[in-house]
C-alpha atoms as a PDB file:
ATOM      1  CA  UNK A   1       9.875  -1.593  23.291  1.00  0.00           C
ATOM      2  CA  UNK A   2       9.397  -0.233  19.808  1.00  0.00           C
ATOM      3  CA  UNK A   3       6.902  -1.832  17.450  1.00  0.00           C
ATOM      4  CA  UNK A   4       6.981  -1.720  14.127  1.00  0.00           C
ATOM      5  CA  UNK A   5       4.008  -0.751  11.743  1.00  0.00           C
ATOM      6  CA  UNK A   6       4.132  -3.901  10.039  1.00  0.00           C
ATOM      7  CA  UNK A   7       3.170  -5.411  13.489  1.00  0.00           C
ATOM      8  CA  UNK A   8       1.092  -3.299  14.603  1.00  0.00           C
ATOM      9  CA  UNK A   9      -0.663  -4.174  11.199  1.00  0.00           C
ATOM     10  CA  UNK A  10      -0.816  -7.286  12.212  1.00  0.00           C
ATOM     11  CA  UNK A  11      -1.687  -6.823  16.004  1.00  0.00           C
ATOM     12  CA  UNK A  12      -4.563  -5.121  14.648  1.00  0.00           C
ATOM     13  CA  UNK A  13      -5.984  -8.042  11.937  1.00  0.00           C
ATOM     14  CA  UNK A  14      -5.579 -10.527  15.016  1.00  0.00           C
ATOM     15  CA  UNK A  15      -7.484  -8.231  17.597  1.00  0.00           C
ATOM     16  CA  UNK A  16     -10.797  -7.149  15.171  1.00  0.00           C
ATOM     17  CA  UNK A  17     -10.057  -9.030  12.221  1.00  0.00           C
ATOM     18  CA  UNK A  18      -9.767  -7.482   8.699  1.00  0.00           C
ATOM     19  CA  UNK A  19     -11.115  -9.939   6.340  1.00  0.00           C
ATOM     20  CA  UNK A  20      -9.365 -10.542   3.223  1.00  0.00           C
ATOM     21  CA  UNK A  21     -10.857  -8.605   0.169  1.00  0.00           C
ATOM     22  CA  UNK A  22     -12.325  -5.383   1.910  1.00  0.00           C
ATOM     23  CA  UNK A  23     -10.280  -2.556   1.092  1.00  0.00           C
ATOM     24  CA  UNK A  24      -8.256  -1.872  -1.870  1.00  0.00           C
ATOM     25  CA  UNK A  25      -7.013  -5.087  -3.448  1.00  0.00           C
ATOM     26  CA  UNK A  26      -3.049  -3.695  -4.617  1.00  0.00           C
ATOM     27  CA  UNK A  27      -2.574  -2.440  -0.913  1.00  0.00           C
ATOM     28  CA  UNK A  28      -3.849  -5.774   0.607  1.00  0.00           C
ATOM     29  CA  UNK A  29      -1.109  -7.250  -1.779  1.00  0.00           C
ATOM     30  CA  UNK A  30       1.643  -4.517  -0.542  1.00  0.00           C
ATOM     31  CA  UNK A  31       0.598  -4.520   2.938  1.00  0.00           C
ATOM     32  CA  UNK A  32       0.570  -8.640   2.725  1.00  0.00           C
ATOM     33  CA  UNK A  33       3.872  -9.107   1.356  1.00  0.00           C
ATOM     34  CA  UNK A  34       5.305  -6.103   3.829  1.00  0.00           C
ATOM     35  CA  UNK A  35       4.374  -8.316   6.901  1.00  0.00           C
ATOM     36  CA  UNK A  36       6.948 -11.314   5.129  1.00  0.00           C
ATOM     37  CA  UNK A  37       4.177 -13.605   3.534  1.00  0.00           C
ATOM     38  CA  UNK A  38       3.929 -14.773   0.182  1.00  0.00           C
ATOM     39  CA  UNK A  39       1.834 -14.006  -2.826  1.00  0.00           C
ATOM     40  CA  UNK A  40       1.064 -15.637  -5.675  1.00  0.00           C
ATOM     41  CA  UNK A  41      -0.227 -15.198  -9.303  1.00  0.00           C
ATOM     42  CA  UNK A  42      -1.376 -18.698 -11.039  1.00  0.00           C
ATOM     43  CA  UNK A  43       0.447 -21.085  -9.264  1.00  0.00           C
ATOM     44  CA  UNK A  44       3.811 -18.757  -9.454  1.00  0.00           C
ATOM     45  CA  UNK A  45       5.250 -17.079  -6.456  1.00  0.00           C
ATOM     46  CA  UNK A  46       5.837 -13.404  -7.217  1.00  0.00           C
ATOM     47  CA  UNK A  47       6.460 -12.781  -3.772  1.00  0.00           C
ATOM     48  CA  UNK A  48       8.455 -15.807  -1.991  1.00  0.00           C
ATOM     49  CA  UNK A  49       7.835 -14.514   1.698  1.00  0.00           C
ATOM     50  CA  UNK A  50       9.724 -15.835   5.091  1.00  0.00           C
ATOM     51  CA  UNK A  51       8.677 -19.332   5.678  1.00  0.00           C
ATOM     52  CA  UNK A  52       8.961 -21.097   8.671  1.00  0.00           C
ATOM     53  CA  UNK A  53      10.437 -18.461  11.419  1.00  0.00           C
ATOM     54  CA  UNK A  54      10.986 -21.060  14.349  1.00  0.00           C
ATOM     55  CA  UNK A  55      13.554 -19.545  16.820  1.00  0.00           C
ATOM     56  CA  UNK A  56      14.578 -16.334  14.893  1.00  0.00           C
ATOM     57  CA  UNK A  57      12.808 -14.078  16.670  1.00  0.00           C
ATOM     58  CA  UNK A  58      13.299 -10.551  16.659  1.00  0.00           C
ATOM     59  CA  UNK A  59      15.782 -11.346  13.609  1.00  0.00           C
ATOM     60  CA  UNK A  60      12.586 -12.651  11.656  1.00  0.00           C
ATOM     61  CA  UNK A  61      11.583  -8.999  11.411  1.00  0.00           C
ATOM     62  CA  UNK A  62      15.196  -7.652  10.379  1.00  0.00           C
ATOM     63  CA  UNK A  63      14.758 -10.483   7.028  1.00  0.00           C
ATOM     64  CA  UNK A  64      11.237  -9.010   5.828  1.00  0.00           C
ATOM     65  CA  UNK A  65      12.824  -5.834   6.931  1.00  0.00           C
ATOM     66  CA  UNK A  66      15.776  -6.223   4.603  1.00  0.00           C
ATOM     67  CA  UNK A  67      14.077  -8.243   1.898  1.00  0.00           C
ATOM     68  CA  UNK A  68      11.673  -5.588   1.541  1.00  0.00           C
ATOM     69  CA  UNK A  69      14.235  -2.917   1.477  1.00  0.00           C
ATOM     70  CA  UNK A  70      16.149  -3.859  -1.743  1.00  0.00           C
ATOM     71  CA  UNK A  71      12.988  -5.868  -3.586  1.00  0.00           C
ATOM     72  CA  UNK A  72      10.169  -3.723  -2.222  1.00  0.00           C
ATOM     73  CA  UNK A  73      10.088  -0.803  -4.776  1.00  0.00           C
ATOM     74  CA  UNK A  74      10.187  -3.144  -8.172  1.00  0.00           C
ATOM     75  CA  UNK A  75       7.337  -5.476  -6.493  1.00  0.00           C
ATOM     76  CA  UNK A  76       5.011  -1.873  -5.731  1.00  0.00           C
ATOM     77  CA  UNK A  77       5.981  -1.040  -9.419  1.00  0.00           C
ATOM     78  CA  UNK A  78       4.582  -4.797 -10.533  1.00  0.00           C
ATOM     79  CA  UNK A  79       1.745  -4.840  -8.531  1.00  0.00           C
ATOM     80  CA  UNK A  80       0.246  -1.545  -9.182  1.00  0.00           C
ATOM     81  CA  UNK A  81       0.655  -2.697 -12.635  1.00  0.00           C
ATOM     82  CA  UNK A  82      -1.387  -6.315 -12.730  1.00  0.00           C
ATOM     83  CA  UNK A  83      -4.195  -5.856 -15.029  1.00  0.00           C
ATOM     84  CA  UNK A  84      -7.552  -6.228 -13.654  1.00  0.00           C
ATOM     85  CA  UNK A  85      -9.284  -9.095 -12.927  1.00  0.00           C
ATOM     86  CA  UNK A  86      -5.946 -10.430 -11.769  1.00  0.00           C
ATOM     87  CA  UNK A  87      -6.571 -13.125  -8.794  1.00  0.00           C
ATOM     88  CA  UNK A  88      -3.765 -12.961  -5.926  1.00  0.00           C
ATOM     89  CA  UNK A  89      -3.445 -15.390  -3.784  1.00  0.00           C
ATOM     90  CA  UNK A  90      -2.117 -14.589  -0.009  1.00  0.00           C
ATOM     91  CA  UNK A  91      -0.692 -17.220   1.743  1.00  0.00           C
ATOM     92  CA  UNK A  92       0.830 -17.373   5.323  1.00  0.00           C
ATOM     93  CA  UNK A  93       3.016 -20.081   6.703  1.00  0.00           C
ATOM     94  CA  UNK A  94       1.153 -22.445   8.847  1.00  0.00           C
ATOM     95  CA  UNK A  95       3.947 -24.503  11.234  1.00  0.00           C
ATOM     96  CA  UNK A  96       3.120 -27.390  12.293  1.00  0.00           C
ATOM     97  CA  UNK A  97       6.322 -29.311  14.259  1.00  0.00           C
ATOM     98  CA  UNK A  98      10.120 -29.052  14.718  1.00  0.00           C
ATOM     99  CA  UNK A  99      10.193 -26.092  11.980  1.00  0.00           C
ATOM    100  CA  UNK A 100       8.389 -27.299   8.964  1.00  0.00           C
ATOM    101  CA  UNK A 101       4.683 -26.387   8.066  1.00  0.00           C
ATOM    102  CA  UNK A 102       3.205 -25.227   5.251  1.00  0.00           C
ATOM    103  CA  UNK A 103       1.987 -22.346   2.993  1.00  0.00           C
ATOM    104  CA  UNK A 104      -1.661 -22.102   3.546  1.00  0.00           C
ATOM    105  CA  UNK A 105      -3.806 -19.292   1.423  1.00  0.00           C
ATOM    106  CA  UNK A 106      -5.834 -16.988   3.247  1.00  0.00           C
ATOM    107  CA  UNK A 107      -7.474 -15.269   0.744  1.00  0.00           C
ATOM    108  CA  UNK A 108      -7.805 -13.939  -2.186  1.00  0.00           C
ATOM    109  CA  UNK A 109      -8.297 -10.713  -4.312  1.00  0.00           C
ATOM    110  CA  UNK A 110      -9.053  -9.475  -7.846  1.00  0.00           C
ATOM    111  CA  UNK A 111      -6.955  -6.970  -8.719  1.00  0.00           C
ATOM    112  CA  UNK A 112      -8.770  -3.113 -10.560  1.00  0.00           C
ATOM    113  CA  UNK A 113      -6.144  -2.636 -12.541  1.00  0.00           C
ATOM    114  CA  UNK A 114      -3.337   0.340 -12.914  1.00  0.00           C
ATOM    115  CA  UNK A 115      -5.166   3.836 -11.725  1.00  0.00           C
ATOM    116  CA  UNK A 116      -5.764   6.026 -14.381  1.00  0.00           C
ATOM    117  CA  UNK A 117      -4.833   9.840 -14.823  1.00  0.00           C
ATOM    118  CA  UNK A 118      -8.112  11.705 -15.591  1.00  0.00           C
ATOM    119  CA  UNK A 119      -6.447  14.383 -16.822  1.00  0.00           C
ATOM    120  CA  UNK A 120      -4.294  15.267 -19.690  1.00  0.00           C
ATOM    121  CA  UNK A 121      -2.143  12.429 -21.149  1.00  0.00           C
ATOM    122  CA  UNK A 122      -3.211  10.319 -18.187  1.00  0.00           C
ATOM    123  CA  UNK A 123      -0.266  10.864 -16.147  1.00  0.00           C
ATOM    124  CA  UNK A 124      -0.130   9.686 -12.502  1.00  0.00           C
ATOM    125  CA  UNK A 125       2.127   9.640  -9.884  1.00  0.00           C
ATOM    126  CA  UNK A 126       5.281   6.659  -9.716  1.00  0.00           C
ATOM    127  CA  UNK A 127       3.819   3.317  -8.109  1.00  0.00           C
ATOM    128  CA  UNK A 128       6.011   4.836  -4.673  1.00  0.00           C
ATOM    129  CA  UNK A 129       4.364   7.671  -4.552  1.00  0.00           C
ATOM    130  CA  UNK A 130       1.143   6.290  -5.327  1.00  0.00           C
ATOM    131  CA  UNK A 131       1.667   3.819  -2.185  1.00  0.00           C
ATOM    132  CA  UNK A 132       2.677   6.438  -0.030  1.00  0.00           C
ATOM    133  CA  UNK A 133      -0.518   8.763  -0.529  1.00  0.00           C
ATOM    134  CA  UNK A 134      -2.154   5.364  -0.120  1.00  0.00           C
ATOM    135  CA  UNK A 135      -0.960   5.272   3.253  1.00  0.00           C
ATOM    136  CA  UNK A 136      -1.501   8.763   3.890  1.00  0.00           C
ATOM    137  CA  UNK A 137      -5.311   8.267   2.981  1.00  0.00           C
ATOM    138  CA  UNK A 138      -5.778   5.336   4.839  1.00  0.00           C
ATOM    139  CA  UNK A 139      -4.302   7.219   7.964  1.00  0.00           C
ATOM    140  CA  UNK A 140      -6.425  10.353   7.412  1.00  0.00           C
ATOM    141  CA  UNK A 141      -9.393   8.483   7.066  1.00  0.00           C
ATOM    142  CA  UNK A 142      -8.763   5.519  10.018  1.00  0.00           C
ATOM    143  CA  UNK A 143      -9.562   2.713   7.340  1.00  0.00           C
ATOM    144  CA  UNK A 144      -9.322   1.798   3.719  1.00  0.00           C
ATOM    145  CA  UNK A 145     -10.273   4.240   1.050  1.00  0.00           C
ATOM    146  CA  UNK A 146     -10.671   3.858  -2.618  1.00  0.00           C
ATOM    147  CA  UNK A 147      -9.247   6.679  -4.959  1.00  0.00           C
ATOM    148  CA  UNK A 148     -12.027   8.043  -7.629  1.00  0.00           C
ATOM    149  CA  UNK A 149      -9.318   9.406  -9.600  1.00  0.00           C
ATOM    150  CA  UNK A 150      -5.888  11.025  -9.731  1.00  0.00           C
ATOM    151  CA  UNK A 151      -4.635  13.374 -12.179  1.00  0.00           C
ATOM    152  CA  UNK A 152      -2.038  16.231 -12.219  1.00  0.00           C
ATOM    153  CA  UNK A 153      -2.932  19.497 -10.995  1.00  0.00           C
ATOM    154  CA  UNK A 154      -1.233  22.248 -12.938  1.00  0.00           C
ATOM    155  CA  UNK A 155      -2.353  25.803 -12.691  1.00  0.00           C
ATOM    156  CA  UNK A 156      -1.101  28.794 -11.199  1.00  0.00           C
ATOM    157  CA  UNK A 157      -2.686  28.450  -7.740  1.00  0.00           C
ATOM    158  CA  UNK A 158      -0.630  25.043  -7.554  1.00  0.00           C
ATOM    159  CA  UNK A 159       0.355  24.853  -3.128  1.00  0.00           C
ATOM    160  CA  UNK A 160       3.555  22.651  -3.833  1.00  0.00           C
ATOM    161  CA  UNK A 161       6.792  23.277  -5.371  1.00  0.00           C
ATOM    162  CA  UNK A 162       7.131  20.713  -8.121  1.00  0.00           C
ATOM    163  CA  UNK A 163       4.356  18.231  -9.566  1.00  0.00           C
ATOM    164  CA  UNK A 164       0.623  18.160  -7.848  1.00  0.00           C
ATOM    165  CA  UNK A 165      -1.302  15.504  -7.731  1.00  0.00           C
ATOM    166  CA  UNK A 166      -5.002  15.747  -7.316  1.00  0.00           C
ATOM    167  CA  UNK A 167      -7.040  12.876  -5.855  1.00  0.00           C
ATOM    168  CA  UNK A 168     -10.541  12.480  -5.464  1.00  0.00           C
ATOM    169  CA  UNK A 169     -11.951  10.315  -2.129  1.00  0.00           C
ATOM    170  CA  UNK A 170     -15.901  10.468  -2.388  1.00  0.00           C
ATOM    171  CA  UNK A 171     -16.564  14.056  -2.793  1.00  0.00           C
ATOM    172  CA  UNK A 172     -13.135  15.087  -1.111  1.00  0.00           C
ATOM    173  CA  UNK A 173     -10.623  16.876  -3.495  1.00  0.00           C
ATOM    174  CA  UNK A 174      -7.116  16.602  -1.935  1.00  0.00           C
ATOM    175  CA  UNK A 175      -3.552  18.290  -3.471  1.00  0.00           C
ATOM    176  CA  UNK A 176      -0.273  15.909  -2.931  1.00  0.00           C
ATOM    177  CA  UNK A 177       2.875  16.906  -4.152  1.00  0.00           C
ATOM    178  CA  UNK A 178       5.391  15.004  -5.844  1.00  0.00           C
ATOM    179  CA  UNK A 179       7.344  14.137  -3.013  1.00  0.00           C
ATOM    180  CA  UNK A 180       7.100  13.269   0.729  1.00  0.00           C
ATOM    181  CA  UNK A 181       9.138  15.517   2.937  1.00  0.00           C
ATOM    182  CA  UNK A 182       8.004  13.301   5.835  1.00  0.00           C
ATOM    183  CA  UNK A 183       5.895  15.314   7.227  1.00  0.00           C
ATOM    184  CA  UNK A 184       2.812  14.158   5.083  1.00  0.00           C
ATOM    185  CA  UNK A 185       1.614  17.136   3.601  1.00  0.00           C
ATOM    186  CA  UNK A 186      -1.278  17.427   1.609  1.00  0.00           C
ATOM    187  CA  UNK A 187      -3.692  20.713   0.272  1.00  0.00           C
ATOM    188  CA  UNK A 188      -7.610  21.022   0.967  1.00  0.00           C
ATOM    189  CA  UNK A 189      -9.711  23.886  -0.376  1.00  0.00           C
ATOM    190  CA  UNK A 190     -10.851  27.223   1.790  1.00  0.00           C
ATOM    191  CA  UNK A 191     -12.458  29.526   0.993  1.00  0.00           C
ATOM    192  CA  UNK A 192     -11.198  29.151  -2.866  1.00  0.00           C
ATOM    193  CA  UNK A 193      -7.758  28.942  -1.699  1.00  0.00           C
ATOM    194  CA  UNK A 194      -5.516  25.619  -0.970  1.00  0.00           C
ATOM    195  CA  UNK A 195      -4.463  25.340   2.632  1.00  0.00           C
ATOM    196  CA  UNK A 196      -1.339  22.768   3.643  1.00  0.00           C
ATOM    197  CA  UNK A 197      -1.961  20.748   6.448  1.00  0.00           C
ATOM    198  CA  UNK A 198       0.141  17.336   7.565  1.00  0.00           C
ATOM    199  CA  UNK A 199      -1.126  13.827   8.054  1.00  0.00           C
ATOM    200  CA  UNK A 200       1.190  13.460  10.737  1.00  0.00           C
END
């Protein structure tokens, strides 16, 4: 039986709980509205969700799946976007007999705003690719991390092909470049020289 990450996700919040508001508040958005629940911005739906999913089953998972396949890119792009000190809602459906229930919220988070380039002209990565070295952070590390800053790397010691983005975790400098070949790549510094390694 195959599991997808959105369930495991979810697996995972049931077993050792992840409390709303402690990690990074656009990928608690992303990750919410992923997993086919809804999210809303003063008293508007921005994300509608899958209510009630009495007796779809497995097909439950193909919707979100779907949904999130043709929608999924322009809600990243609005989301990574919100200006800060936006609050979010996330709300699940609660059933309660014979199909019906109700949207209940289960938290809520304050957006930070659209990351900033620190370097030249402020240029950072597309809202995708922003999500996806989100991901590949968050699987590096085993748990949440929030990016000091971002920035395009351009000199002549550059490891990718293409644009490279540098991010800053803590005190760890990390290379991405522009695009994901699947294999999650990503540069570190030794011994003054980048080395590739993959997340996966």
């Amino acid at each position: 039986m195959r599991i997808t990450r959105r369930q495991l996700r979810r697996l995972i919040r049931e077993a050792y709980g992840d409390p709303i508001g402690s990690g990074d508040p656009a990928q608690e958005i992303l990750d919410w509205a992923e997993e086919g629940n809804r999210v809303t911005v003063a008293g508007k739906n921005i994300w509608a969700g899958l209510g009630s999913r009495a007796g779809l089953h497995s097909y439950a998972d193909e919707v979100i799946d779907d949904k999130w396949r043709k929608s999924g890119d322009r809600f990243i792009k609005k989301v990574m976007n919100m200006p800060a000190g936006t609050e979010v809602e996330l709300k699940r459906f609660q059933s309660s007999s014979r199909g019906r229930g109700n949207w209940v919220t289960a938290g809520t988070v304050i957006t930070t705003g659209p990351l900033k380039g620190s370097g030249s002209g402020g240029e950072t990565p597309s809202a995708k690719r922003m999500r996806e070295i989100s991901h590949l952070l968050r699987s590096m590390y085993d748990r949440d991390v929030k990016i000091k800053s971002v920035s395009k790397y351009a000199s002549p010691d550059e490891p990718f092909d293409g644009k490279n983005w540098e991010v800053v975790v803590g005190k760890d400098r990390m290379i991405f470049p522009n695009k994901d070949d699947g294999r999650g790549e990503y540069a570190e510094q030794e011994a003054g020289s980048w080395e590739i390694y993959s997340a996966y």
